[in-house]
N, C-alpha and C. Protein backbone atom coordinates (compact mmCIF):
# COMPACT_ATOMS: atom_id res chain seq x y z
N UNK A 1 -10.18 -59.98 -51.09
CA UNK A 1 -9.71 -59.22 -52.24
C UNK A 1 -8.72 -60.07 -53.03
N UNK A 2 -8.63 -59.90 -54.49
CA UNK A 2 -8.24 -60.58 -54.97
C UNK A 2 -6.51 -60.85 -55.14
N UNK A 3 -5.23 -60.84 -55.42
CA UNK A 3 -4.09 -60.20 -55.46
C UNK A 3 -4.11 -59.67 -56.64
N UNK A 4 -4.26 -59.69 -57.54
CA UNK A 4 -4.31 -59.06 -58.53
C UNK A 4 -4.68 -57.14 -58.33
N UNK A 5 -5.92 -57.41 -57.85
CA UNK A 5 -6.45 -55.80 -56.86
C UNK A 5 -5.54 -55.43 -55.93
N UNK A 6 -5.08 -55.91 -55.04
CA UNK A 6 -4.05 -55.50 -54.18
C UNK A 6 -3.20 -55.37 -54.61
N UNK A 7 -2.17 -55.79 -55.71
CA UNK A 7 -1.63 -55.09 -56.26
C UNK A 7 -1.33 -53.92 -57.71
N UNK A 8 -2.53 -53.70 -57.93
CA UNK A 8 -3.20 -52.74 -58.52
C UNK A 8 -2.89 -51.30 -57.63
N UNK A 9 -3.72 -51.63 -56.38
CA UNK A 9 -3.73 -50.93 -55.58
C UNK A 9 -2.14 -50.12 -55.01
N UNK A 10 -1.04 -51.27 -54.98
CA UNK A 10 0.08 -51.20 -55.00
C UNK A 10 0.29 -49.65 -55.72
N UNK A 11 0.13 -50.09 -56.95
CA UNK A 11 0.82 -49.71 -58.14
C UNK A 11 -0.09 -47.82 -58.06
N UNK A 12 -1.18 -47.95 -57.61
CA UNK A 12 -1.99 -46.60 -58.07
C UNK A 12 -1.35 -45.70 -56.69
N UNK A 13 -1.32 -46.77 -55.33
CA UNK A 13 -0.32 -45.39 -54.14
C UNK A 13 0.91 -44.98 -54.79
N UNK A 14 1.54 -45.61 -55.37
CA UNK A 14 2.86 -45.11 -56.34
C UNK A 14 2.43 -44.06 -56.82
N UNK A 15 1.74 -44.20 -57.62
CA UNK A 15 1.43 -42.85 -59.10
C UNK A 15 0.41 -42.00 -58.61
N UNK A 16 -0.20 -42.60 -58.12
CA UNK A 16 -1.90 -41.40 -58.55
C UNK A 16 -2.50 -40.95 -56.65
N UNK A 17 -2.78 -41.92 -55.94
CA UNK A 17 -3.04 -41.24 -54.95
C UNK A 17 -2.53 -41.93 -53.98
N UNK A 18 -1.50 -42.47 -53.07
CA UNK A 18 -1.00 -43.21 -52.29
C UNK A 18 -0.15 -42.00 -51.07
N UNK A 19 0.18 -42.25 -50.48
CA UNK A 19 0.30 -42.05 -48.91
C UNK A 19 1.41 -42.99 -48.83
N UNK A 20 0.93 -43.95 -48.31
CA UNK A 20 1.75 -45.24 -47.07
C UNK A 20 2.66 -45.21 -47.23
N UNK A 21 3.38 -45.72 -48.13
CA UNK A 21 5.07 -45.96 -48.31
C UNK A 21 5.97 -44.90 -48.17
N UNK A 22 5.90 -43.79 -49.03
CA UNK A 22 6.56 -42.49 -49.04
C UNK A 22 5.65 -41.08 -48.59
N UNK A 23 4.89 -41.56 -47.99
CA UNK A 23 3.74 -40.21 -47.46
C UNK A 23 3.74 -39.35 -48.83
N UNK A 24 3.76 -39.24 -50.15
CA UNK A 24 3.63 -39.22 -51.72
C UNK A 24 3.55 -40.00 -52.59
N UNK A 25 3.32 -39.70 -53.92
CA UNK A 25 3.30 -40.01 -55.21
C UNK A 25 3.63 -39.04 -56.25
N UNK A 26 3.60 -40.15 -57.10
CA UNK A 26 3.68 -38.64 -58.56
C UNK A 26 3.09 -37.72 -58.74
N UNK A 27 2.17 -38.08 -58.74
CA UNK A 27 1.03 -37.37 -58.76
C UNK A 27 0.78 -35.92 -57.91
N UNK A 28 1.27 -36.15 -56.83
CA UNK A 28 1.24 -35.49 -55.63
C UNK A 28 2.43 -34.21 -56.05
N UNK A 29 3.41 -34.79 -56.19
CA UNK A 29 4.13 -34.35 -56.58
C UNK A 29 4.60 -33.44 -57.37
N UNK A 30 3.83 -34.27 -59.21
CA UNK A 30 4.22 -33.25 -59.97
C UNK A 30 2.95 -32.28 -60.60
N UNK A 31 1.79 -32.77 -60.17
CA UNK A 31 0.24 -32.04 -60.67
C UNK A 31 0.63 -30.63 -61.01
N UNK A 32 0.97 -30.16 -59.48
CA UNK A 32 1.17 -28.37 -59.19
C UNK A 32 2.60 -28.01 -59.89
N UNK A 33 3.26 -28.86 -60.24
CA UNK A 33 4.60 -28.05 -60.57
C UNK A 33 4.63 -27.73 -61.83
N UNK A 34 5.59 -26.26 -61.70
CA UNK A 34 5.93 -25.33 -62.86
C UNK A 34 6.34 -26.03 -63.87
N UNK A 35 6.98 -25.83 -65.00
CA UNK A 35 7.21 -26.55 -65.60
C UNK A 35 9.10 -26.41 -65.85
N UNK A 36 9.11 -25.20 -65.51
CA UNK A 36 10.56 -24.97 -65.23
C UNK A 36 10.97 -25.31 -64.51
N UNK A 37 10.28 -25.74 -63.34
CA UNK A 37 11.00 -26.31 -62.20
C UNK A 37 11.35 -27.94 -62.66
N UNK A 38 10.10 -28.35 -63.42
CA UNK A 38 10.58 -30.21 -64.19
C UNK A 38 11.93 -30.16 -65.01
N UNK A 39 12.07 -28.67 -65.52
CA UNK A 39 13.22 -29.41 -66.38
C UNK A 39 14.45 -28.68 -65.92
N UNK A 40 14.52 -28.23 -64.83
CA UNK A 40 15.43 -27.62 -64.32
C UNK A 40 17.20 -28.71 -63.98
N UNK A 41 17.96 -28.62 -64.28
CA UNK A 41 19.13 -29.13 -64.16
C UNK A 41 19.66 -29.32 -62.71
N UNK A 42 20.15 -30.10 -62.04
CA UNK A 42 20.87 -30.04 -60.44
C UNK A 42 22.33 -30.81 -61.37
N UNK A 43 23.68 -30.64 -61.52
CA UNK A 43 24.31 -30.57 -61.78
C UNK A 43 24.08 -32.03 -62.86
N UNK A 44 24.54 -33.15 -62.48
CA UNK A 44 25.07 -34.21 -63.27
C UNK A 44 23.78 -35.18 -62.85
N UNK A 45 22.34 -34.73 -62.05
CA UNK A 45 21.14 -35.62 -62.21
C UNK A 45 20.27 -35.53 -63.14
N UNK A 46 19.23 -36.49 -63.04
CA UNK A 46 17.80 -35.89 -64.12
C UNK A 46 17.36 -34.96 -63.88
N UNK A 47 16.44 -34.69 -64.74
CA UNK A 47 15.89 -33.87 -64.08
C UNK A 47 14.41 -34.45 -63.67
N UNK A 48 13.91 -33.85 -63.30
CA UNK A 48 12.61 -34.06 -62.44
C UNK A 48 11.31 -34.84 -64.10
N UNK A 49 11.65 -34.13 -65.07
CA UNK A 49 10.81 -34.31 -66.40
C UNK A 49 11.63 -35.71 -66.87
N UNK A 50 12.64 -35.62 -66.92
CA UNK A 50 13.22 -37.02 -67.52
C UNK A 50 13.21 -38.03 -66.67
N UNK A 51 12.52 -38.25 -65.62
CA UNK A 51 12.91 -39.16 -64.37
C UNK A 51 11.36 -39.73 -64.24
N UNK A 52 10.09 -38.64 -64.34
CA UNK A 52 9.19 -38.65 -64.93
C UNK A 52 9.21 -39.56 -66.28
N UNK A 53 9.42 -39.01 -67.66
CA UNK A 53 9.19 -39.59 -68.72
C UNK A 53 9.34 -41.04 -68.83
N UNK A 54 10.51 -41.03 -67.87
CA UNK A 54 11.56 -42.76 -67.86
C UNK A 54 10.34 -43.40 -67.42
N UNK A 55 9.82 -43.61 -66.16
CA UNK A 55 8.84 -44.30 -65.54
C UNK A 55 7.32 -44.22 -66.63
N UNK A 56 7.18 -42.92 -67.11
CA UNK A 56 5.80 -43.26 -68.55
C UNK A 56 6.28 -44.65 -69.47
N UNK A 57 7.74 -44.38 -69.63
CA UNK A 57 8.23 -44.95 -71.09
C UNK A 57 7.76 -46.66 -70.30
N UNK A 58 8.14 -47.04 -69.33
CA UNK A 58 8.30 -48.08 -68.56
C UNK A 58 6.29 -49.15 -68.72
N UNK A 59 5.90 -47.98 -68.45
CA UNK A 59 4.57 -48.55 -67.82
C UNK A 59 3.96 -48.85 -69.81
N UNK A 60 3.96 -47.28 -70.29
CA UNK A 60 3.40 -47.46 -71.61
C UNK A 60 4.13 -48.75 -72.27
N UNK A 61 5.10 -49.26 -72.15
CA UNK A 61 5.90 -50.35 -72.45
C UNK A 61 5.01 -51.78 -71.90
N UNK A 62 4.68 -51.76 -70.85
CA UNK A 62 4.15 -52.90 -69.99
C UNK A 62 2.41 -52.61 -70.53
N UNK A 63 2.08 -51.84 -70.79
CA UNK A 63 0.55 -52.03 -71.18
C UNK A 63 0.71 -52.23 -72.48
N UNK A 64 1.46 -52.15 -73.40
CA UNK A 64 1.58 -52.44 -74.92
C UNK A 64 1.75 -54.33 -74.85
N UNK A 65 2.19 -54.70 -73.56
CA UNK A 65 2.45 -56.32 -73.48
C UNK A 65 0.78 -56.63 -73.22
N UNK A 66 0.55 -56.04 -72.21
CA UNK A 66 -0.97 -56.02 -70.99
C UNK A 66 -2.19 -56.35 -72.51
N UNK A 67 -1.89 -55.22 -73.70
CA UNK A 67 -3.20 -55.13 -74.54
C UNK A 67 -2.89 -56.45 -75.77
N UNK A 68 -1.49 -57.39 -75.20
CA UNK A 68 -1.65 -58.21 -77.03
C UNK A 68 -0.28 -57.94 -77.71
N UNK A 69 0.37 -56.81 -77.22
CA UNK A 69 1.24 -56.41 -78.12
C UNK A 69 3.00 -56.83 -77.40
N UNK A 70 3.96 -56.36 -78.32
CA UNK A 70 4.56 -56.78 -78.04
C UNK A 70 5.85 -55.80 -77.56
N UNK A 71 7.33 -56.68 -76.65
CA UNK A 71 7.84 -55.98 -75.22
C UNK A 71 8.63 -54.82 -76.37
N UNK A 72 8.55 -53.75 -76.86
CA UNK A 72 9.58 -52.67 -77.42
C UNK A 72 10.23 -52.15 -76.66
N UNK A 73 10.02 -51.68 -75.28
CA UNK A 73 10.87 -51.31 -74.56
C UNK A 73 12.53 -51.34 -74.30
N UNK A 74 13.17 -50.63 -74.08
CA UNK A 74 14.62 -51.13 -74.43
C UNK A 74 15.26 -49.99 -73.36
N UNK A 75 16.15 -50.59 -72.62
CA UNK A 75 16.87 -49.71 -71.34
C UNK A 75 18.03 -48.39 -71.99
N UNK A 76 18.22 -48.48 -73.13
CA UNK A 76 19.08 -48.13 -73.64
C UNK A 76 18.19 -46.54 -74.15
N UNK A 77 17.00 -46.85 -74.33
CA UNK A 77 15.67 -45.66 -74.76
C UNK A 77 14.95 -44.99 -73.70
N UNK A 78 15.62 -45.32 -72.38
CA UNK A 78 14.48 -45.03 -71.44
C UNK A 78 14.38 -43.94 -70.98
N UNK A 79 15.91 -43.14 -71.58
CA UNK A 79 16.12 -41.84 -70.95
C UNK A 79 15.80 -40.73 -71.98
N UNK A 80 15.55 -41.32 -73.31
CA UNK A 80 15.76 -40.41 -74.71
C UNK A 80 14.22 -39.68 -74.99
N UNK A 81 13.75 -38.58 -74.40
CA UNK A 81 12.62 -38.27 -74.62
C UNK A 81 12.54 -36.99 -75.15
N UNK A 82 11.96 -36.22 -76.07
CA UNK A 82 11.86 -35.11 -76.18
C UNK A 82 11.44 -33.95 -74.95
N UNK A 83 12.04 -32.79 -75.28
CA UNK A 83 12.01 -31.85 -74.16
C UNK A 83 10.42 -31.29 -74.08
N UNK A 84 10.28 -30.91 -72.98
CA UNK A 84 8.87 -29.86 -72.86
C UNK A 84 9.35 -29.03 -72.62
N UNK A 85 8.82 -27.78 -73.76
CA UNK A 85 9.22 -25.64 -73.47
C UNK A 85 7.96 -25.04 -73.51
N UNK A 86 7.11 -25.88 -72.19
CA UNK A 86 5.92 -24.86 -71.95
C UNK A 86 4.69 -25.48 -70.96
N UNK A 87 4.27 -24.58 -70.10
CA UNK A 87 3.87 -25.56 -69.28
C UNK A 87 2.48 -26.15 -69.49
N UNK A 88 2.19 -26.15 -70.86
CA UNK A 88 0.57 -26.88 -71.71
C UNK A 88 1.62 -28.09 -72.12
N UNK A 89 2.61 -27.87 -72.12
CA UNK A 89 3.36 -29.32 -72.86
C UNK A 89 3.49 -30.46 -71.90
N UNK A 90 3.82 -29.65 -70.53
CA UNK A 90 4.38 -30.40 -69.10
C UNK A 90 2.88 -31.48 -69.31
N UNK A 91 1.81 -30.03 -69.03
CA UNK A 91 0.48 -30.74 -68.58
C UNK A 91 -0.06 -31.95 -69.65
N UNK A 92 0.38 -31.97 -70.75
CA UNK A 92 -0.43 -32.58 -72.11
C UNK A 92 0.69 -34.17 -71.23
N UNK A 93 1.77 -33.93 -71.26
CA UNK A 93 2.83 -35.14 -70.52
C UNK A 93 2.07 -35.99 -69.19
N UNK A 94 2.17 -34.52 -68.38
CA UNK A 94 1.37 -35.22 -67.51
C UNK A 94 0.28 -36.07 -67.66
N UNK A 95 -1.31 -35.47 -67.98
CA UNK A 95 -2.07 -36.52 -68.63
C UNK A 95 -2.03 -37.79 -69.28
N UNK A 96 -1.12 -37.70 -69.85
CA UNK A 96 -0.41 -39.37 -70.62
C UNK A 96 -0.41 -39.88 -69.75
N UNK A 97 0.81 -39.84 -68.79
CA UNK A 97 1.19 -40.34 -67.70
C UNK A 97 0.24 -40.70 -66.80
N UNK A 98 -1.17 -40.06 -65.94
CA UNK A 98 -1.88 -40.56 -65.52
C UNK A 98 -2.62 -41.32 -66.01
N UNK A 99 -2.96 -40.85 -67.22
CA UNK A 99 -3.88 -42.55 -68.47
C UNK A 99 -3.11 -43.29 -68.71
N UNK A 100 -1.89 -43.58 -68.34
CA UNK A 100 -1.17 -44.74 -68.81
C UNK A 100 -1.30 -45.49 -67.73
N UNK A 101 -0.78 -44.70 -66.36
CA UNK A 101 -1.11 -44.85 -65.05
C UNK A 101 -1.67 -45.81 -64.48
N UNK A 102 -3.13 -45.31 -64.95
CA UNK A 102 -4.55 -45.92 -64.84
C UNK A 102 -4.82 -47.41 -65.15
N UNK A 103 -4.34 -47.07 -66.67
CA UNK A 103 -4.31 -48.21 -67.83
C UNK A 103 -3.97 -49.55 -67.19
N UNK A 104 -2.47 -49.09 -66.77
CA UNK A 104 -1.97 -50.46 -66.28
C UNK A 104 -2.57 -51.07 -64.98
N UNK A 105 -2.90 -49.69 -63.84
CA UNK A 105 -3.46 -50.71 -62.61
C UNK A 105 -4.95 -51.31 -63.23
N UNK A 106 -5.46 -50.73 -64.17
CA UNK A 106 -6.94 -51.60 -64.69
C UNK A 106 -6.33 -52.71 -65.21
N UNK A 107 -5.12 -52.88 -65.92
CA UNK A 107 -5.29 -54.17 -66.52
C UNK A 107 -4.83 -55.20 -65.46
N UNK A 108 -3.97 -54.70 -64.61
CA UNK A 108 -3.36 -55.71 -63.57
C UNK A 108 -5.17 -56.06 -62.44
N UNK A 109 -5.80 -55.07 -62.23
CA UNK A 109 -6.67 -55.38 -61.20
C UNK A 109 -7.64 -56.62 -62.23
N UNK A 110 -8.04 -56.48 -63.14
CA UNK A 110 -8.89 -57.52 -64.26
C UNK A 110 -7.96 -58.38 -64.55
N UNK A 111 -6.80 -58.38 -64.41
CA UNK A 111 -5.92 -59.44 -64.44
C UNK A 111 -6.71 -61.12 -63.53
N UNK A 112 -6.83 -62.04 -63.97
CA UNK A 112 -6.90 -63.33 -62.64
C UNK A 112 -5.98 -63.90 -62.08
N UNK A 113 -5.97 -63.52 -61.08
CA UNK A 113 -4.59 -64.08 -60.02
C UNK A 113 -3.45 -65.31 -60.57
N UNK A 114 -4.12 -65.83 -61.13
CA UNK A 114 -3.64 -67.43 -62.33
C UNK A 114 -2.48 -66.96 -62.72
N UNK A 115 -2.40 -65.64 -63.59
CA UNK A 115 -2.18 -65.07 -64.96
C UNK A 115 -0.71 -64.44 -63.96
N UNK A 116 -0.56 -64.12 -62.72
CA UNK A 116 0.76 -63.88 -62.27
C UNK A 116 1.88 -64.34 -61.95
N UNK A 117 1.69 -66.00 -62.50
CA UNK A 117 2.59 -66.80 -61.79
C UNK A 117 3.11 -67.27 -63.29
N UNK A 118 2.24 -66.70 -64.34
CA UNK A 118 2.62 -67.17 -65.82
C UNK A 118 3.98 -66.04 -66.07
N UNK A 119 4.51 -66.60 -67.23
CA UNK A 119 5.71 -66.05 -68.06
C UNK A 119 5.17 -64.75 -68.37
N UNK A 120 6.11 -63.82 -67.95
CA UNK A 120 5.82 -62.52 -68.47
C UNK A 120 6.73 -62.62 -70.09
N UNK A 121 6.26 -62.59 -71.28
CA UNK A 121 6.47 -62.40 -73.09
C UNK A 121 7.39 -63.66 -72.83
N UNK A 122 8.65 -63.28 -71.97
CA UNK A 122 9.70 -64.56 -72.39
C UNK A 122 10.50 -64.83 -70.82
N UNK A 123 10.94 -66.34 -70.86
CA UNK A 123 11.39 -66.80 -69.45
C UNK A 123 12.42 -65.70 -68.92
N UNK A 124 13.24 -65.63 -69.80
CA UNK A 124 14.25 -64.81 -69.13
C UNK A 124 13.78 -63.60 -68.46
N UNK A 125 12.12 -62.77 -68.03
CA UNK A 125 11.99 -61.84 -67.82
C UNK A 125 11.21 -61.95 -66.21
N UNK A 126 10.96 -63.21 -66.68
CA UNK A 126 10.10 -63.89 -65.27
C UNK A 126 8.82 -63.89 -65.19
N UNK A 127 7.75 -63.53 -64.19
CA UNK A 127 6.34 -63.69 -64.30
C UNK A 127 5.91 -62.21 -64.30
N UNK A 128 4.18 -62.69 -64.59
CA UNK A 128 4.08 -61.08 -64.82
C UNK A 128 3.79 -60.13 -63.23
N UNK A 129 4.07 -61.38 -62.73
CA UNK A 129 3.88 -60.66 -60.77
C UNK A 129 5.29 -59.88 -60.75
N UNK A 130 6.29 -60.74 -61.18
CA UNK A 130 7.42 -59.97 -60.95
C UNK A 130 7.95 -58.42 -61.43
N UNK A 131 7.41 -58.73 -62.94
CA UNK A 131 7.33 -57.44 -63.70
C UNK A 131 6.38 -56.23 -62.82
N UNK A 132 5.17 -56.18 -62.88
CA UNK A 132 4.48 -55.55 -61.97
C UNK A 132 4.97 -54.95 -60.47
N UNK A 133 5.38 -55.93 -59.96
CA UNK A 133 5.94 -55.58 -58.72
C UNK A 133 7.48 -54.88 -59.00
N UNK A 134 8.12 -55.11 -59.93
CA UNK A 134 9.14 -54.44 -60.31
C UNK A 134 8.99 -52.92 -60.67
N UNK A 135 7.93 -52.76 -61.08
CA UNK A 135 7.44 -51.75 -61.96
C UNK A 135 7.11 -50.87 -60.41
N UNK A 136 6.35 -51.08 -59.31
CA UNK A 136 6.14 -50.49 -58.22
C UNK A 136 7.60 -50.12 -57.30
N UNK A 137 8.37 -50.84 -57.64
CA UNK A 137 9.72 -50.83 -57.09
C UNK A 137 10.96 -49.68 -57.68
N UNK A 138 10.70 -50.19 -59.24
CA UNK A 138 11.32 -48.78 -60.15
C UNK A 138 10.95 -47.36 -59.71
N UNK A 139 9.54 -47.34 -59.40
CA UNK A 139 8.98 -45.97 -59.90
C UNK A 139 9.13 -45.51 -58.49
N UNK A 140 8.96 -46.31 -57.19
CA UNK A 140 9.59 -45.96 -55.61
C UNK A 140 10.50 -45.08 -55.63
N UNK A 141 11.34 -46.03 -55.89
CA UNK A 141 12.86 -45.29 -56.48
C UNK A 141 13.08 -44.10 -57.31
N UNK A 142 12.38 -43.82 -58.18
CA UNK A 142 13.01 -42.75 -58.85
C UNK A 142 11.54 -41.50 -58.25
N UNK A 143 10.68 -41.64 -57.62
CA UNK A 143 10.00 -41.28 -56.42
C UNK A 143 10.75 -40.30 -55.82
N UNK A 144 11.46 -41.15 -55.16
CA UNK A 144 12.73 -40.87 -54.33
C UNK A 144 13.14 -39.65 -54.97
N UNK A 145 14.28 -39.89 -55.77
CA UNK A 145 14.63 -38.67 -56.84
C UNK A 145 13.98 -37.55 -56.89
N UNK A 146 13.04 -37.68 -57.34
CA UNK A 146 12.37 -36.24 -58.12
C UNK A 146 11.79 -35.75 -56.12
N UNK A 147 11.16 -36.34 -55.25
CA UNK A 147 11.54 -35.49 -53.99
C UNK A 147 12.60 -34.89 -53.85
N UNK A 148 13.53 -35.71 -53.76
CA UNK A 148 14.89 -34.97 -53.49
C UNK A 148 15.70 -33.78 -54.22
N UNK A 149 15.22 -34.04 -55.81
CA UNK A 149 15.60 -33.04 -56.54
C UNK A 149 14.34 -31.79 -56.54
N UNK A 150 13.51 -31.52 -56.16
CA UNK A 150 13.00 -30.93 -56.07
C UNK A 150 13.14 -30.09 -54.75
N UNK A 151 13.79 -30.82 -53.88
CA UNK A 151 13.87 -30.06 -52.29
C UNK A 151 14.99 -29.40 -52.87
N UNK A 152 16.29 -29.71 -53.65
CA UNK A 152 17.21 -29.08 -54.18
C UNK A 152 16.83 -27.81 -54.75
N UNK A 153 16.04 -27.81 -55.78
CA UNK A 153 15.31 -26.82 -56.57
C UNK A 153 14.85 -25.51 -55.84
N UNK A 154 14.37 -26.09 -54.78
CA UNK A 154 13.25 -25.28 -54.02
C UNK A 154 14.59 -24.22 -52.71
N UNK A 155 15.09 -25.21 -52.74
CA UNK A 155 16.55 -24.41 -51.90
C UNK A 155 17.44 -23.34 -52.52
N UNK A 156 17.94 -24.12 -53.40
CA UNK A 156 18.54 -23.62 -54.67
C UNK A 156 18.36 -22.02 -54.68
N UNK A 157 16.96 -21.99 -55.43
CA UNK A 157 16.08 -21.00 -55.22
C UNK A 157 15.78 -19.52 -54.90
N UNK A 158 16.00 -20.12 -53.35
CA UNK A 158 15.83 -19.58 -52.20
C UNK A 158 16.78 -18.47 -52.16
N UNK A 159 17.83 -18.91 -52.15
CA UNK A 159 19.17 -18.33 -51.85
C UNK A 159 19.52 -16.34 -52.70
């Protein structure tokens, strides 16, 4: 297998159907959920929708490089997304998010192994293995999060 596919593969247990690392994904995660429960507040965290959006903004950023185009992305934007007040809005979000998803592990798997050791747009950002693998590393992490804030939610709740 090629590395390029393997880490494709990486990138799709993250988002769309993966297991191994965190016995979840996004996917897993946020398919079934309400939509009140995404934008629900836990004091001074994200919420579950903005923690979400951040990781869309990230990837749709990296496939705008992937198709020709160029890096817009900016850390300073990553949190600034408009709200969803309904749960056709959550779902219309969601969908993005899995076609963007997609997008990128297709372009990384058609990627040729060559092409990862090259400059990702500019030196200072590193190769595009690094970016990629960064990108599996970000979205781990804020993974993390939206479990955790959601076990909050679900407790919360309860009470």
């Amino acid at each position: 297998m090629k590395n390029t596919s393997e880490i494709a593969n990486r990138f799709r247990e993250t988002i769309i159907n993966g297991t191994w690392i965190a016995n979840t994904n996004y996917k897993d995660q946020l398919e079934n959920l309400d939509w009140k429960i995404a934008i629900t507040p836990i004091k001074n965290l994200n919420s579950i929708l903005l923690l979400a959006q951040h990781i869309h903004y990230y990837i749709d950023g990296i496939n705008n490089v992937f198709k020709g185009g160029s890096l817009d992305i900016k850390d300073k934007f990553s949190f600034d997304f408009p709200s969803v007040n309904s749960q056709e809005e959550w779902q219309t979000f969601l969908s993005k998010f899995w076609t963007a998803a997609e997008e990128f592990a297709s372009f990384v798997e058609q990627m040729p192994d060559e092409k990862l050791n090259q400059v990702f747009v500019d030196e200072k950002y590193g190769t595009y293995k690094r970016n990629i693998e960064a990108m599996i590393e970000h979205s781990y992490y804020h993974l993390g999060q939206i479990v955790l804030i959601k076990k909050m939610i679900t407790e919360y709740t309860k009470c």
